[in-house]
Protein backbone atom coordinates (compact mmCIF):
# COMPACT_ATOMS: atom_id res chain seq x y z
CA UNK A 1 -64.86 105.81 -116.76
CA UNK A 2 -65.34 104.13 -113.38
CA UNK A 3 -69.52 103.94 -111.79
CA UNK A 4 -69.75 107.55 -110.43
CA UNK A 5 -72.06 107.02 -106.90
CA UNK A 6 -72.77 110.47 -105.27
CA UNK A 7 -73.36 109.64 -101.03
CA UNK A 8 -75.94 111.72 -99.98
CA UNK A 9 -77.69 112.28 -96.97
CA UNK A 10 -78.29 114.46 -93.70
CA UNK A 11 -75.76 115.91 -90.99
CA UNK A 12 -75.65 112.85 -88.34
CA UNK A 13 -76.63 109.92 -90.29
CA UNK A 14 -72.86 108.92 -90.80
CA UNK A 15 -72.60 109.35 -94.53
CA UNK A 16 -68.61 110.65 -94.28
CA UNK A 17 -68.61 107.30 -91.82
CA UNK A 18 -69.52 104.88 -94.28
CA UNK A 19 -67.63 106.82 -97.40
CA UNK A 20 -64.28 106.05 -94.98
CA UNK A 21 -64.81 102.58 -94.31
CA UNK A 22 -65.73 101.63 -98.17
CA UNK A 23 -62.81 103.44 -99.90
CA UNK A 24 -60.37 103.89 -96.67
CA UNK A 25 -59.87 107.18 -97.94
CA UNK A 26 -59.66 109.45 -94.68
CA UNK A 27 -62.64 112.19 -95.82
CA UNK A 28 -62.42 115.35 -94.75
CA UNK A 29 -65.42 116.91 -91.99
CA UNK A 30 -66.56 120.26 -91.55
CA UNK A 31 -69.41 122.32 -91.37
CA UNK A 32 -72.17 121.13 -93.62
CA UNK A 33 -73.19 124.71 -94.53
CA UNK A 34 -69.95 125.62 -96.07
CA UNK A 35 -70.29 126.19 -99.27
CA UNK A 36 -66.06 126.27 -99.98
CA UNK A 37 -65.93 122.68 -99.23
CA UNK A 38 -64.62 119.99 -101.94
CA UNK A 39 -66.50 116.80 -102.01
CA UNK A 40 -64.35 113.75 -100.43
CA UNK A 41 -63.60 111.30 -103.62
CA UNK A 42 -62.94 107.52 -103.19
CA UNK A 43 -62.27 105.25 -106.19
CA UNK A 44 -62.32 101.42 -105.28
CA UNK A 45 -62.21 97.92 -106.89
CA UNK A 46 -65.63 96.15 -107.63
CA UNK A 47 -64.74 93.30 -105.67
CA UNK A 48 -65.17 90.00 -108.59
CA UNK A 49 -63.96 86.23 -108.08
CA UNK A 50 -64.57 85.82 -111.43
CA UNK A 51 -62.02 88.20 -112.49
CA UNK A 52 -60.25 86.73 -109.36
CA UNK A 53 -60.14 82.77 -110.83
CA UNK A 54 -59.33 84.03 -114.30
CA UNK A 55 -56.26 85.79 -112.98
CA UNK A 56 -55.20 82.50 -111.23
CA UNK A 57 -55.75 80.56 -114.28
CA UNK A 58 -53.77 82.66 -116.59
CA UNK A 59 -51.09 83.92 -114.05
CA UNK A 60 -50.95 87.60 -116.07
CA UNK A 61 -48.43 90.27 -115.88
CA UNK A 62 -51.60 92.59 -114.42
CA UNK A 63 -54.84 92.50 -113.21
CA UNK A 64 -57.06 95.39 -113.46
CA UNK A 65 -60.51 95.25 -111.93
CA UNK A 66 -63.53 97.66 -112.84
CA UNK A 67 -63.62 100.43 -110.72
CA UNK A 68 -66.41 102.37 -108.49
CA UNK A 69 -65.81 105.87 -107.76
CA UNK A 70 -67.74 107.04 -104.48
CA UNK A 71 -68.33 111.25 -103.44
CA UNK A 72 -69.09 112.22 -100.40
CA UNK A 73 -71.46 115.28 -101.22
CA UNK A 74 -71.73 117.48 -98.67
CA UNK A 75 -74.33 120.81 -98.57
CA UNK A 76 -77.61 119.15 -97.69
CA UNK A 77 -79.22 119.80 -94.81
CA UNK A 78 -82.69 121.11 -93.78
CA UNK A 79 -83.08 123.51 -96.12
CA UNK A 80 -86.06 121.93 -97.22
CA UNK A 81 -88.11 122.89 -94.44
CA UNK A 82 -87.07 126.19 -94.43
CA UNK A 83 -87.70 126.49 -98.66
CA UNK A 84 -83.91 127.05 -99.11
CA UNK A 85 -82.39 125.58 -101.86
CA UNK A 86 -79.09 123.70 -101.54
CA UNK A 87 -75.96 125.89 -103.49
CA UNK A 88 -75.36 125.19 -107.00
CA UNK A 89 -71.85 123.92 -106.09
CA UNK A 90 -73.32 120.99 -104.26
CA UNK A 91 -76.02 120.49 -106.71
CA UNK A 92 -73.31 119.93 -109.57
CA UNK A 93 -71.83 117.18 -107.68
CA UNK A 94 -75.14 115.34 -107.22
CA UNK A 95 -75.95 115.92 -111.32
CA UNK A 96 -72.57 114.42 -111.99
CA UNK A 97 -73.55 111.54 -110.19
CA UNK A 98 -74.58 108.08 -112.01
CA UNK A 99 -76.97 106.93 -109.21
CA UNK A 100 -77.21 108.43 -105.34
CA UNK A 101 -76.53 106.27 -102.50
CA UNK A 102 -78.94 108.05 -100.18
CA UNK A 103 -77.39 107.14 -96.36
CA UNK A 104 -80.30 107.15 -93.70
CA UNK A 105 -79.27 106.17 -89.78
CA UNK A 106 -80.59 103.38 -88.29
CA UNK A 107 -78.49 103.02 -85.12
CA UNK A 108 -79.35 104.64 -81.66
CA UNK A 109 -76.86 106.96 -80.00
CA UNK A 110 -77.19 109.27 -77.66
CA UNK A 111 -73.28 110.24 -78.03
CA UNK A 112 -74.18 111.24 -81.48
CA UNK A 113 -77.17 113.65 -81.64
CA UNK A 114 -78.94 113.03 -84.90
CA UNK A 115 -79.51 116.93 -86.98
CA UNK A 116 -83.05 116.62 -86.70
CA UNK A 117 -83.91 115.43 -82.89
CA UNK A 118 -84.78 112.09 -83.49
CA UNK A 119 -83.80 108.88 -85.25
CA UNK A 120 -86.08 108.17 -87.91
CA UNK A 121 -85.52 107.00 -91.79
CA UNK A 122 -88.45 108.01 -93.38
CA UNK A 123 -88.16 111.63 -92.08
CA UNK A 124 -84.90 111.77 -93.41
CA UNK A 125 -85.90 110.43 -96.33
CA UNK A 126 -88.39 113.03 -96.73
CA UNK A 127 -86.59 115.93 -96.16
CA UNK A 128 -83.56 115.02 -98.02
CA UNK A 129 -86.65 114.32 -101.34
CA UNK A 130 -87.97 117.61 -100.54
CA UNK A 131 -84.56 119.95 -101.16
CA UNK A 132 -83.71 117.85 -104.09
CA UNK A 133 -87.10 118.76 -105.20
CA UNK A 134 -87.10 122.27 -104.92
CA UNK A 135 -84.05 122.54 -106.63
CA UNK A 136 -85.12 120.81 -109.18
CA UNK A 137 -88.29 123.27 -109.42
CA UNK A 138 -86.02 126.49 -109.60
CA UNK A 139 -84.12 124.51 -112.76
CA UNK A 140 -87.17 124.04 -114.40
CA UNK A 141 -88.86 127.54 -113.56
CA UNK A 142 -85.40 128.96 -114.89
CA UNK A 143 -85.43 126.89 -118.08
CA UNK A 144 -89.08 127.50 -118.60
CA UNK A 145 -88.14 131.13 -119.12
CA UNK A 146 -85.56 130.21 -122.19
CA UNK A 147 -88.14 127.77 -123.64
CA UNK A 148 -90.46 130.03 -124.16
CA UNK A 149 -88.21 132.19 -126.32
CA UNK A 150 -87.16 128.89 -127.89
CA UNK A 151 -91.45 128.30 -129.50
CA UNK A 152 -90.44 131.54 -131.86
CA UNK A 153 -87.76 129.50 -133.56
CA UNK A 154 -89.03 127.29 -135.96
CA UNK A 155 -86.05 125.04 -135.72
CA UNK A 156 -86.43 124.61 -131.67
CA UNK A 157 -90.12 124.76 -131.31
CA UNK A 158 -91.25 121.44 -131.48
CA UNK A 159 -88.55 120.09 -128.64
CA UNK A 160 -89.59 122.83 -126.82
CA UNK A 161 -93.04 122.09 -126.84
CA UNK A 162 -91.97 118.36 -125.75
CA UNK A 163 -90.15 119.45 -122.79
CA UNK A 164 -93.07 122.27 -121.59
CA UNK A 165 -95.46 119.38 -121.48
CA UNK A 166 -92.93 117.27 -120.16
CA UNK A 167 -92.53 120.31 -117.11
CA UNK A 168 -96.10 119.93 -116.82
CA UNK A 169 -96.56 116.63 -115.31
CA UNK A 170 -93.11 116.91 -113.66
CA UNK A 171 -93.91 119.73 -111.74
CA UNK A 172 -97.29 118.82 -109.91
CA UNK A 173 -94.81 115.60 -108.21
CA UNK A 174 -91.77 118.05 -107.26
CA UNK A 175 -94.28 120.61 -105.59
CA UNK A 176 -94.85 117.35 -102.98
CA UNK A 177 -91.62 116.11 -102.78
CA UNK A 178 -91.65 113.24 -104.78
CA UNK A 179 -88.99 112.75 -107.80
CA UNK A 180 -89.73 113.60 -111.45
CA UNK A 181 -88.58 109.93 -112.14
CA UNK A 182 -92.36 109.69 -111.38
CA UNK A 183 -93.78 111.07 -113.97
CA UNK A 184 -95.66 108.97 -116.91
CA UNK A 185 -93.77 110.65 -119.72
CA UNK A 186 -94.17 110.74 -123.81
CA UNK A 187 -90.80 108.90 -125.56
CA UNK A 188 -90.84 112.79 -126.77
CA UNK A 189 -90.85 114.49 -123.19
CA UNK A 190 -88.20 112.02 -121.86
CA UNK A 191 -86.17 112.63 -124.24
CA UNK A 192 -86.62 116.66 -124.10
CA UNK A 193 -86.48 116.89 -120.55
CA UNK A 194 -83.15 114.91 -120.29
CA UNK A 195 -81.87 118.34 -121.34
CA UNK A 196 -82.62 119.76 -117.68
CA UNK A 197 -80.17 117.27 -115.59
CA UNK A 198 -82.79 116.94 -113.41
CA UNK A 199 -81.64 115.54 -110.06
CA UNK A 200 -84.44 113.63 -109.01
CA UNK A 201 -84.38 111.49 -112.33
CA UNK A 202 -81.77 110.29 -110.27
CA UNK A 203 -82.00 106.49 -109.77
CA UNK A 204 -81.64 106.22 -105.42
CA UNK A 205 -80.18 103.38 -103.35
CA UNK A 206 -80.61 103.48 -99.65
CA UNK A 207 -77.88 102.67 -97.59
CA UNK A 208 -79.62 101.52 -93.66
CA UNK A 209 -76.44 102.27 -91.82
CA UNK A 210 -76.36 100.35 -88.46
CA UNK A 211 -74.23 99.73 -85.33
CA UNK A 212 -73.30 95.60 -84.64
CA UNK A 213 -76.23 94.44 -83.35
CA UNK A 214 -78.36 96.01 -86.11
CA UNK A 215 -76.12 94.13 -89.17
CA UNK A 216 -76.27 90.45 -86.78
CA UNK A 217 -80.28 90.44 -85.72
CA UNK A 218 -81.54 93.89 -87.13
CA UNK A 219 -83.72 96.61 -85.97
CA UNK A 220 -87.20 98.56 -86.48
CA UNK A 221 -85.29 101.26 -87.93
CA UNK A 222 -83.86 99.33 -90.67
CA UNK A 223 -87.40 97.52 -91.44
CA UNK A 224 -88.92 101.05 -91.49
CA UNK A 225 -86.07 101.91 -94.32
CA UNK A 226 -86.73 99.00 -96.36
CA UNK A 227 -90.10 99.68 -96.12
CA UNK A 228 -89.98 102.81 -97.75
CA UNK A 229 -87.24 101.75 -100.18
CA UNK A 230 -89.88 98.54 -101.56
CA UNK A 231 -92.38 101.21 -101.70
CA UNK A 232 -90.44 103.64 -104.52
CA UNK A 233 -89.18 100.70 -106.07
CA UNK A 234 -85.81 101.11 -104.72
CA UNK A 235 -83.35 98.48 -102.91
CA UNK A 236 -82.25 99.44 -99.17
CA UNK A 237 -78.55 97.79 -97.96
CA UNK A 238 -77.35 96.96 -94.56
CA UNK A 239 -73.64 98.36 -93.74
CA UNK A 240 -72.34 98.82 -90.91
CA UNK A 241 -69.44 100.98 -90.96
CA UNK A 242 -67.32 98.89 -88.15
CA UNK A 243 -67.45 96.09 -89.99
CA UNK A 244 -66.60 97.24 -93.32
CA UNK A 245 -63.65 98.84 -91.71
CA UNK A 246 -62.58 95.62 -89.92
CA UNK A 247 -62.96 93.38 -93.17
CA UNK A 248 -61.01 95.72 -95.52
CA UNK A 249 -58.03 95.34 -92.85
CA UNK A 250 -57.90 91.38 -93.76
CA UNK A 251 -55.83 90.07 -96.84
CA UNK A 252 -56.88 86.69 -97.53
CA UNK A 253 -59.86 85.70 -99.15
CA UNK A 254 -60.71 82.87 -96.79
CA UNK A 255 -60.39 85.14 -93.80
CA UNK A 256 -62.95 87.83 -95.09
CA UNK A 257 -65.28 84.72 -95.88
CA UNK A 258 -64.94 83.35 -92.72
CA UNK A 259 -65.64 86.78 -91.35
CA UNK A 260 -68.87 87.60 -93.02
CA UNK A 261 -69.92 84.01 -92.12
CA UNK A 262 -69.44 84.40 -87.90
CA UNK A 263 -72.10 87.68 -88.97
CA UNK A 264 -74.33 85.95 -90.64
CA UNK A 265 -73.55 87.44 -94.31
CA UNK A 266 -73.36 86.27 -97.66
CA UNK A 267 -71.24 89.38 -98.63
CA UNK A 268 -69.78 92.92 -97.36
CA UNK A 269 -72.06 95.79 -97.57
CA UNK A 270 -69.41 97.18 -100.19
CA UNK A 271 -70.59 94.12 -102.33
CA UNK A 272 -74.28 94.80 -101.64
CA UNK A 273 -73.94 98.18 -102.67
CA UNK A 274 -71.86 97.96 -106.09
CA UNK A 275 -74.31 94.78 -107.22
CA UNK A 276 -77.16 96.82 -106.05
CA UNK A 277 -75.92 100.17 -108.54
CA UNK A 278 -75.11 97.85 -111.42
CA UNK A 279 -78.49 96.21 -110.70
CA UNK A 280 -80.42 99.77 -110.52
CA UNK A 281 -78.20 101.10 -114.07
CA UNK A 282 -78.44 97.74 -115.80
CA UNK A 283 -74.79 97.49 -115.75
CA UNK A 284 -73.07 94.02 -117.05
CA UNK A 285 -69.16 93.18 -116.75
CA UNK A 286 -67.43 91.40 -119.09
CA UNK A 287 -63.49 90.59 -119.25
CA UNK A 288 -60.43 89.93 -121.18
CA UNK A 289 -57.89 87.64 -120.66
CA UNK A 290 -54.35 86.81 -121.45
CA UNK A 291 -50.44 86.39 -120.32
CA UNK A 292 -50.45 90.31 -120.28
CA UNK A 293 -53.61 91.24 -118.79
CA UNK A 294 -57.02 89.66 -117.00
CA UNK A 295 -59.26 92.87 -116.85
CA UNK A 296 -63.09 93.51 -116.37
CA UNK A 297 -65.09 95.73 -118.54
CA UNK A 298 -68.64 97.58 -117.67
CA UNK A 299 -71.02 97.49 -119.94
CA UNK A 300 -74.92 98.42 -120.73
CA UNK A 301 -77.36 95.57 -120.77
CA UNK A 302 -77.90 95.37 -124.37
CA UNK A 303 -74.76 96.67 -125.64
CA UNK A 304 -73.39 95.03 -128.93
CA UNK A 305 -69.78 93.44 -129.80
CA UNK A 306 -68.98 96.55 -130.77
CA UNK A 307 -69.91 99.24 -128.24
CA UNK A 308 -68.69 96.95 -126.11
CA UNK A 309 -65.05 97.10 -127.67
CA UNK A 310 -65.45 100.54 -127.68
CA UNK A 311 -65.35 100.51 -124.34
CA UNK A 312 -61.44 99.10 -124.62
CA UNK A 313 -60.60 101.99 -127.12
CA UNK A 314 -62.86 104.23 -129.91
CA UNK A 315 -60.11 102.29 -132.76
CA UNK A 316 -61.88 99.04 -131.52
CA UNK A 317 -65.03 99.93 -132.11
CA UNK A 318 -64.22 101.89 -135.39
CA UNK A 319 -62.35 99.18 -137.02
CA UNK A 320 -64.57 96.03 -135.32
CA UNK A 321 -64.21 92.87 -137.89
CA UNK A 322 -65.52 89.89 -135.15
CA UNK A 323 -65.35 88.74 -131.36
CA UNK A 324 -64.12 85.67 -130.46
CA UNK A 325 -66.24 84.90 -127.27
CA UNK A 326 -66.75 82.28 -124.55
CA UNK A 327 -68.18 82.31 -121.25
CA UNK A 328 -66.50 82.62 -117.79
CA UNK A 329 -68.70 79.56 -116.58
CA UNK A 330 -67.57 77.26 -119.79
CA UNK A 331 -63.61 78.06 -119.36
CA UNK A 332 -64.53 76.87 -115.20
CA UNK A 333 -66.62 74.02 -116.32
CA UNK A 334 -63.49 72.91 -118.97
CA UNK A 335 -60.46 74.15 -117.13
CA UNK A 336 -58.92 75.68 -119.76
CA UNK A 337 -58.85 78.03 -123.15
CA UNK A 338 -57.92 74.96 -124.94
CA UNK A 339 -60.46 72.86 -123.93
CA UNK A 340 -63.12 75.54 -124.13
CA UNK A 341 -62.32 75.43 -127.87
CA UNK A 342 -62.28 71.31 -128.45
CA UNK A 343 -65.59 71.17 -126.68
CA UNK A 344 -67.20 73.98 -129.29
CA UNK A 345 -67.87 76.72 -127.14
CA UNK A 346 -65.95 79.30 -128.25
CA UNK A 347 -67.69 81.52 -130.50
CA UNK A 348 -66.93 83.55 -133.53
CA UNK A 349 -69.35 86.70 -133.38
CA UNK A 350 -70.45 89.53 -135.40
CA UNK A 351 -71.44 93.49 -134.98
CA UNK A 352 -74.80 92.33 -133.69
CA UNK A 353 -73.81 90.47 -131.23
CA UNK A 354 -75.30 91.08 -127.53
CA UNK A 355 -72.81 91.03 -124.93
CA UNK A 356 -73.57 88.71 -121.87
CA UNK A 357 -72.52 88.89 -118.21
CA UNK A 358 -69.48 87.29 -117.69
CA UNK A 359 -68.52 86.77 -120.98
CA UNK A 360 -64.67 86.52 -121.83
CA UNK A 361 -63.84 88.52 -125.33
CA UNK A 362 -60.77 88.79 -127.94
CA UNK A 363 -61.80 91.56 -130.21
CA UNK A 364 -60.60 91.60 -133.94
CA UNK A 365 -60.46 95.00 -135.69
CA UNK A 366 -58.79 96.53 -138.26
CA UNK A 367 -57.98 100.37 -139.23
């Protein structure tokens, strides 16, 4: 299953903007308050030179990259302000989210009237915090109600205990806006209260999205979002919606380098964003390689040889006998399978072993 990363954010910010020029999938607009509209979907390539040198090294008969899917969630608004909740329609679409990719404008124009008056990230970080919060209050008050029936059962009682105290501290931080990701919680309560969905357990990223001369020397408005991003403990990109358009036109390699160097950038804002999610989830890729197929995998940090061949098919991880491993930077430094193997670095490896970044992996497994 590809990274799910639900784009949120308020009317005039140019959330549908940047969805468009990330997955070049032509999103649909309408009214924000419509509560009949579908969510625009995107699925995209994590861009990956590693996966990129091994296919030019082993010349396969495909190459299959891991994958990012991107929703454009519509339905938010300032409801906040006016203690109305967002529908449950939208709300689904943000809980089926892996991490939110919270767009805030940072770009003056007076062509483009901004929802709320003004340009200013912080506000719209605030009121977009607030709505997730209150529906995230009227889940809780809702499954307060069935826990209580669930301390008569002896069988349910203690996990509902565990997620009442868990509501407890959780609720104080929601009633001011702030996310029950906050919350100092018992191993107990955070494992109860997973139960909920809550949306504002929700790991955010903050996407600063900017006009040309905000990306090349930047801008108060982007400082003010990074600002506030350092200060949850979040990361804040840089895209600029022009340019991500302009650089997904190009083919070569060399060309988009050459690009993002005449800006100024180490990488595209598409780049930023997917290392930032992996970053944020704890995410590691590792590949397989071969005549057939070069393909990347995602992974947990942590997982084990055998989750991780899971991950290929359930009969891998079932049947796992070893994993023959070596590392993407040992086949570079070597030049070859071959030679990986002469100078001892290939490895023969057991159920637990840890699964590294960038390692390369033949799994052995019997049924």
């Amino acid at each position: 299953m590809p990274l799910n990363c639900g784009i949120i954010g308020l009317p005039g910010v140019g959330k549908t903007t940047i969805f468009t020029a990330l997955t070049r999938v032509k999103a649909e607009t309408s009214s924000y308050g419509s509560s009949a509209k579908n969510p625009n979907l995107g699925i995209i390539s994590v861009p990956d030179q590693r996966l990129d040198r091994l296919a030019a090294m082993f010349k396969p008969k495909s190459v299959v990259p891991a994958t990012v899917e991107f929703v454009d969630i519509a339905g938010l608004g300032s409801a906040a302000s006016k203690k109305e909740g967002a529908t449950n329609q939208f709300l689904s679409h943000i809980r089926d989210s892996a991490v939110l990719v919270h767009v805030v404008r940072c770009f003056d124009n007076p062509d483009l009237p901004h929802s709320t008056g003004r340009i200013s990230p912080a506000d719209d970080m605030e009121i977009i915090h607030m709505e997730l919060a209150l529906a995230d209050l009227e889940t809780i008050d809702k499954r307060a109600e069935k826990l209580q029936k669930e301390l008569k059962d002896p069988g349910k009682k203690k996990e509902a205990e565990a997620e009442l105290a868990a509501f407890a501290k959780i609720r104080p931080l929601l009633q001011e806006g702030k996310p029950a990701r906050n919350a100092v919680l018992e191993r107990e309560e955070a494992e109860a209260v997973r139960r909920s969905f809550l949306i504002t357990t929700k790991r955010e990223i903050y996407v600063c999205n900017t006009d040309e001369d905000g990306v090349k020397a930047g801008n108060p408005y982007i400082e003010a979002a990074r600002r506030q991003a350092e200060a949850e403990g979040a990361e804040a990109v840089v895209i600029c919606g022009k340019f991500e358009a302009e650089l997904a036109e190009l083919q070569s390699e060399e060309d988009k380098a050459e690009f993002l160097s005449e800006l100024g950038l180490a990488e595209s804002g598409l780049s930023a964003l997917i290392h930032a999610s992996y970053r944020m989830l704890g995410l590691r890729t590792f590949f397989t390689a071969g005549e057939d197929e070069c393909r990347a995998w995602t992974i947990h940090l942590g997982d084990k040889a055998p989750v991780a061949a899971g991950v290929i098919h359930t009969d891998f991880e079932k049947g796992f006998i070893k994993a023959e491993v070596y590392h993407f930077e040992d086949l570079m430094t070597h030049g070859s399978e071959h030679s990986v193997k002469l100078a001892g670095k290939l490895r023969q490896e057991g159920r637990e072993y840890v699964v590294q970044d960038g390692d390369v992996i033949f799994f052995k497994f019997n049924l």
